[in-house]
N, C-alpha and C. Protein backbone atom coordinates (compact mmCIF):
# COMPACT_ATOMS: atom_id res chain seq x y z
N UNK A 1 8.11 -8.65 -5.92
CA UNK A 1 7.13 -8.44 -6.99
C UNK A 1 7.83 -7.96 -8.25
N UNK A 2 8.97 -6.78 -8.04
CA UNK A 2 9.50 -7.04 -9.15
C UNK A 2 9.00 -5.03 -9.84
N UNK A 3 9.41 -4.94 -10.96
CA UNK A 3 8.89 -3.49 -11.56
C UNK A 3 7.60 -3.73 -11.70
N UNK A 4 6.61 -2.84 -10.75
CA UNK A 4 5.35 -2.47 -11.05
C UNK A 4 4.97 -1.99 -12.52
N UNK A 5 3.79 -2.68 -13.31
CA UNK A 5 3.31 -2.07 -14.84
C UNK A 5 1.96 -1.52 -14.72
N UNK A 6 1.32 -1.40 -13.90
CA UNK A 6 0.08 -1.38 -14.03
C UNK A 6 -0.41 -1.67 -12.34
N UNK A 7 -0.96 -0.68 -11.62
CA UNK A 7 -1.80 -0.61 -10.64
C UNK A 7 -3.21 -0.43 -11.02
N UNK A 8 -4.36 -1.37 -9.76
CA UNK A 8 -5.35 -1.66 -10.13
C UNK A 8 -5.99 -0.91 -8.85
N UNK A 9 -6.49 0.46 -8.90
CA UNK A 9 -6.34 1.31 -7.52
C UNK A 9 -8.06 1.20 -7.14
N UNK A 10 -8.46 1.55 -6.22
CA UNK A 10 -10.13 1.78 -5.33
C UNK A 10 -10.55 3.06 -5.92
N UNK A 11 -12.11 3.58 -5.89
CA UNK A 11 -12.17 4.70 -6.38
C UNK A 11 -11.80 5.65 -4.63
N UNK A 12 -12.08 6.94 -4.40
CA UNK A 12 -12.29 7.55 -3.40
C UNK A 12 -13.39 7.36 -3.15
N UNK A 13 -13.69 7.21 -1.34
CA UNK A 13 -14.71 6.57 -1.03
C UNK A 13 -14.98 5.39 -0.58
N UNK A 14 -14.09 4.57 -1.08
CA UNK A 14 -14.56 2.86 -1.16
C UNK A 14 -14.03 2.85 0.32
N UNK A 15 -14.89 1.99 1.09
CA UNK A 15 -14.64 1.16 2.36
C UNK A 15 -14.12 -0.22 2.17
N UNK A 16 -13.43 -0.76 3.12
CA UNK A 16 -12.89 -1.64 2.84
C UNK A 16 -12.45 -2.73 4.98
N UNK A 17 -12.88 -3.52 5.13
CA UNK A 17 -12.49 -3.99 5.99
C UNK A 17 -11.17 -4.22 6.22
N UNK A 18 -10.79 -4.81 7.94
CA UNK A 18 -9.56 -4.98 7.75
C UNK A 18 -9.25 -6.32 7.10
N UNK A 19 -8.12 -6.43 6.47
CA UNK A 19 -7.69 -7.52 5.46
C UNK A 19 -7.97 -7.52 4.54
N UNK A 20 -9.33 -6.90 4.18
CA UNK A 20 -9.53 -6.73 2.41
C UNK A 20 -8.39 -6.78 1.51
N UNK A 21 -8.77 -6.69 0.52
CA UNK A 21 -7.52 -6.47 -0.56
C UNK A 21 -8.22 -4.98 -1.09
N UNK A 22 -7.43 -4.47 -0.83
CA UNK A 22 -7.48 -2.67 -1.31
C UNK A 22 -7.33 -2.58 -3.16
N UNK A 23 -6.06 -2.99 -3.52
CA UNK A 23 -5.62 -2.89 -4.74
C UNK A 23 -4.85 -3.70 -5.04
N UNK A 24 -4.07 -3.86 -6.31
CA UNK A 24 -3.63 -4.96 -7.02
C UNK A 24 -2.58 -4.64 -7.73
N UNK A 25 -1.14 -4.63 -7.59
CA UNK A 25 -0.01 -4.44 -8.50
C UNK A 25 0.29 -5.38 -9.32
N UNK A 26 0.55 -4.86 -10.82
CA UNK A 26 0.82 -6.37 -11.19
C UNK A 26 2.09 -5.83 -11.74
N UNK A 27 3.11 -7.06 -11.45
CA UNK A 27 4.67 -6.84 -12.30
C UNK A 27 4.63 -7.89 -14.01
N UNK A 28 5.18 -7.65 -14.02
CA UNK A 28 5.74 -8.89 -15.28
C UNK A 28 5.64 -10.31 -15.11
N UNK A 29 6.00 -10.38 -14.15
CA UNK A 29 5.61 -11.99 -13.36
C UNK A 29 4.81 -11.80 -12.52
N UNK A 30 4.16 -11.33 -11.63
CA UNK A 30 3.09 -11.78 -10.79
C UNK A 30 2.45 -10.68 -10.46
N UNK A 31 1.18 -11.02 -9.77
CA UNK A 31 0.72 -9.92 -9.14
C UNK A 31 0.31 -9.51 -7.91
N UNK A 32 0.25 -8.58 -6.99
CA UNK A 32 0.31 -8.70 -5.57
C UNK A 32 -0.73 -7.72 -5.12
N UNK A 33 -0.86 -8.13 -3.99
CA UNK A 33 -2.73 -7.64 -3.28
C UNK A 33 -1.63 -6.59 -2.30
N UNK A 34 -2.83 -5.43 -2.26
CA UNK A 34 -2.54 -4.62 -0.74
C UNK A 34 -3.60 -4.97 -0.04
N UNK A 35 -3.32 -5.06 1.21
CA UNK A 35 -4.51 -5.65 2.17
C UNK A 35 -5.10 -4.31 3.36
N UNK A 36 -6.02 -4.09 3.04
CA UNK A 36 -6.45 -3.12 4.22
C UNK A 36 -5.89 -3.31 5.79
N UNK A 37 -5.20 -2.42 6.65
CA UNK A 37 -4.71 -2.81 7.73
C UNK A 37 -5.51 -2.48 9.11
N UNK A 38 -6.58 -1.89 8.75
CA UNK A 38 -7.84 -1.77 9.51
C UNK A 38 -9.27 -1.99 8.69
N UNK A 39 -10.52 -1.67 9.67
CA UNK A 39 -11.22 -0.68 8.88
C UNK A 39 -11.08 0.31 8.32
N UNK A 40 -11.35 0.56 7.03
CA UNK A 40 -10.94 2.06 6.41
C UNK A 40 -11.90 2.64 5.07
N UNK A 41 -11.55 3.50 4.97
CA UNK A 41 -12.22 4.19 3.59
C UNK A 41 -11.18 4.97 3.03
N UNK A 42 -11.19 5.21 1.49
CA UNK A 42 -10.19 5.48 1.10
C UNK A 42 -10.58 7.31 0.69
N UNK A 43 -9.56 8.04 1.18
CA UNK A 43 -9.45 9.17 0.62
C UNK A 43 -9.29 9.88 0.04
N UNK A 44 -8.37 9.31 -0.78
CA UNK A 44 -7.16 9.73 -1.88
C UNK A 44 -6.85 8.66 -2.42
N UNK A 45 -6.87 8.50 -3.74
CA UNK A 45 -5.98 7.83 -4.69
C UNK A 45 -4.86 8.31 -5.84
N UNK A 46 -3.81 7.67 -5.58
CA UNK A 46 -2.41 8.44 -6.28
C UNK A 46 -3.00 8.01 -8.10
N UNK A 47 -3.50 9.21 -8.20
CA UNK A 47 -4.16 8.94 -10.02
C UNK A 47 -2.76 8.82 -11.10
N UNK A 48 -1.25 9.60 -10.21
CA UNK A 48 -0.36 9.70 -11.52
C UNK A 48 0.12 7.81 -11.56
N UNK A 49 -0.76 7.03 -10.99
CA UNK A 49 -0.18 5.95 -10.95
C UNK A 49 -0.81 5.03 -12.39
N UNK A 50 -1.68 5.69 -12.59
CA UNK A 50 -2.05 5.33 -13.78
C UNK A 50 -1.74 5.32 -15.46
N UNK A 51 -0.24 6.19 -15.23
CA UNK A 51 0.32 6.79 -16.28
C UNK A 51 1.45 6.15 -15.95
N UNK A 52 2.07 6.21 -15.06
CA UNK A 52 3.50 6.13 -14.33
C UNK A 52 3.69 5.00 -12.86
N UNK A 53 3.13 3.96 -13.34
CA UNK A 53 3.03 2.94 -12.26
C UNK A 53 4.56 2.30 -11.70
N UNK A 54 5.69 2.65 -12.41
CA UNK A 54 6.79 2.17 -11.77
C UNK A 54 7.22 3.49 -11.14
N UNK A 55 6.34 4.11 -10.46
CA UNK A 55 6.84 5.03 -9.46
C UNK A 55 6.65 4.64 -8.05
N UNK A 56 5.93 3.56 -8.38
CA UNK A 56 5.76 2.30 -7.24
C UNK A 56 6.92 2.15 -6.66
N UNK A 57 7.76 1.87 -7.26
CA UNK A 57 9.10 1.07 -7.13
C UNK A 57 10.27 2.40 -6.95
N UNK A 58 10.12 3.29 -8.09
CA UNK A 58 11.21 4.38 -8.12
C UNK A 58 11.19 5.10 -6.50
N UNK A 59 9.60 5.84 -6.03
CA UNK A 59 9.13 6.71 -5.21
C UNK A 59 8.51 6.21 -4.44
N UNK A 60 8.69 5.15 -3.72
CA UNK A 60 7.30 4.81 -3.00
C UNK A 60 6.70 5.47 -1.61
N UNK A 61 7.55 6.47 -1.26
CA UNK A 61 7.11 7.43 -0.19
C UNK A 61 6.55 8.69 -0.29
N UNK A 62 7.09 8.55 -1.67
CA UNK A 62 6.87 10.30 -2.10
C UNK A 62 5.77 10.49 -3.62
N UNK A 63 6.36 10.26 -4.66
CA UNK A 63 5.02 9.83 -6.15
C UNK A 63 4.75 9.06 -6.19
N UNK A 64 5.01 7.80 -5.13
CA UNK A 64 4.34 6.34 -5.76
C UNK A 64 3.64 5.86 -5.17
N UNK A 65 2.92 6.74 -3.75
CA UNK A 65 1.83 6.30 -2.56
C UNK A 65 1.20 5.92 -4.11
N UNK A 66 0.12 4.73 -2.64
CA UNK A 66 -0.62 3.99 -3.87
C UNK A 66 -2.05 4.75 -3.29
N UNK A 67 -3.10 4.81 -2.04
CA UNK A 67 -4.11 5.39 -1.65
C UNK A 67 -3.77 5.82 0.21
N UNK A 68 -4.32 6.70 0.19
CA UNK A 68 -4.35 7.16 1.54
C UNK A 68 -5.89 7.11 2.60
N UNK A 69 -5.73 6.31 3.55
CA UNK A 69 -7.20 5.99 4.29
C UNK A 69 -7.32 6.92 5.05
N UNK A 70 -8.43 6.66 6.08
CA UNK A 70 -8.99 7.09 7.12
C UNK A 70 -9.04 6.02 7.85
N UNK A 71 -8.69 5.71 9.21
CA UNK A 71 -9.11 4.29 9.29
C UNK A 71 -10.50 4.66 10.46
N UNK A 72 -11.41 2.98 10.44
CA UNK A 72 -12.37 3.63 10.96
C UNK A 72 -13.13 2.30 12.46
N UNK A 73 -11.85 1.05 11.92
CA UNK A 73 -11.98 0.57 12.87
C UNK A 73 -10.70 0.52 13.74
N UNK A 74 -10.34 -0.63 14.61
CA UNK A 74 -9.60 -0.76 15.60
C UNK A 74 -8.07 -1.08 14.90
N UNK A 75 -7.45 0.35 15.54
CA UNK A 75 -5.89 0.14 15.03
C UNK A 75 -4.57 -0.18 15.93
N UNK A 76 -5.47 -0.56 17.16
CA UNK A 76 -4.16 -0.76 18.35
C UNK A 76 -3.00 -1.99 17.54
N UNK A 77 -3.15 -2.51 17.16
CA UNK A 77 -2.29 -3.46 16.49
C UNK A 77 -1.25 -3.21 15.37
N UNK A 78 -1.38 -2.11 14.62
CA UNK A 78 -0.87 -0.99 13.80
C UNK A 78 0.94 -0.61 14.38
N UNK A 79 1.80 -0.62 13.78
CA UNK A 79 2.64 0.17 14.25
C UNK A 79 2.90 1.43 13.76
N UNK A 80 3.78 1.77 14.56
CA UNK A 80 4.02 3.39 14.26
C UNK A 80 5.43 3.43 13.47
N UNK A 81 5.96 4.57 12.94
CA UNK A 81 7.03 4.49 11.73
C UNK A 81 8.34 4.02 12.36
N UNK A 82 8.14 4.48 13.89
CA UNK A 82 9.96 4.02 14.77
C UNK A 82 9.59 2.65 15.28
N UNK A 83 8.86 2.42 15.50
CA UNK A 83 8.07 0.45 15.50
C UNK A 83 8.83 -0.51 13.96
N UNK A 84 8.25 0.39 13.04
CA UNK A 84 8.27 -0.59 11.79
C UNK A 84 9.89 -0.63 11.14
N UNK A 85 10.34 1.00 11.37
CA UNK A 85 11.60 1.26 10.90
C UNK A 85 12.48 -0.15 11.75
N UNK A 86 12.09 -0.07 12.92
CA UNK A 86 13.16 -0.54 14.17
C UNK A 86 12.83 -2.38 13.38
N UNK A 87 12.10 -2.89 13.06
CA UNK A 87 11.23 -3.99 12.73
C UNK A 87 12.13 -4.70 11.18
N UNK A 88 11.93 -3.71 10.48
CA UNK A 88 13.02 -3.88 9.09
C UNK A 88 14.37 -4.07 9.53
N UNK A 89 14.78 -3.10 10.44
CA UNK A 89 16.08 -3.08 10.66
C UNK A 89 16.73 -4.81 11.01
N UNK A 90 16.07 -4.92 12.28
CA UNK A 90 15.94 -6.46 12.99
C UNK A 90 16.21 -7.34 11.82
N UNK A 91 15.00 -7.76 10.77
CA UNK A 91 14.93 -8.54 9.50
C UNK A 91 15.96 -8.30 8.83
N UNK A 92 16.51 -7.25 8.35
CA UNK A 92 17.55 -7.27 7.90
C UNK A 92 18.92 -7.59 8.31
N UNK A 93 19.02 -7.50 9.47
CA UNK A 93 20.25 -8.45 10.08
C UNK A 93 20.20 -9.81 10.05
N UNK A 94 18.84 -10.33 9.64
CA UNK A 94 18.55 -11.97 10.19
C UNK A 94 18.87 -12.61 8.28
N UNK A 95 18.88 -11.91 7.28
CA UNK A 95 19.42 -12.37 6.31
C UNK A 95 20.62 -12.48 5.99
C-alpha cells in the first residue's frame, strides 16, 4: 500500500460482520480495505490517526493501531500471535 495519508476509521460502537470492510487506508497510489475478522463491534478508535496517519506505517503495534473490537461472533478460525508470527516467518522464507 505504500505511506498511509489519510485513514477512513468506524465511529465507536459500529458493528460490523465478519468480512466487512471496517476502514479504509488510502496511500498515494491506492487504497486498501480492513476487513472485519469476525463478528465485531468496535471499541476504540486510534483518533491520533487522524492527524498523524503515517503512524500506520512508522508504529503499527504501538501509535498506529487503527480500531480495537470485541468480537461477537465465531472466532475458532482466528489465529493466535505464535500461529501468525510462526505463519510470516514460513512466507518469508518462500520469497
Amino acid at each position: 500500500l505504500g505511506e498511509v495519508v489519510y485513514c477512513d476509521l468506524p465511529d465507536e460502537g459500529a458493528t460490523f460482520k465478519a468480512s466487512e470492510t471496517i476502514c479504509t487506508l488510502e496511500s498515494v497510489k491506492a487504497v486498501g480495505e480492513v476487513y472485519a475478522p469476525a463478528d465485531c463491534e468496535v471499541v476504540a478508535v486510534n483518533e491520533k490517526l487522524g492527524d498523524e496517519p503515517a503512524l500506520v506505517n512508522n508504529s503499527p503495534e504501538t501509535d498506529g493501531w487503527l480500531v480495537k473490537i470485541k468480537l461477537s461472533g465465531d472466532a475458532s478460525g482466528l489465529m493466535d500471535r505464535a500461529e501468525y508470527d510462526k505463519l510470516v516467518e514460513a512466507e518469508s522464507k518462500e520469497d
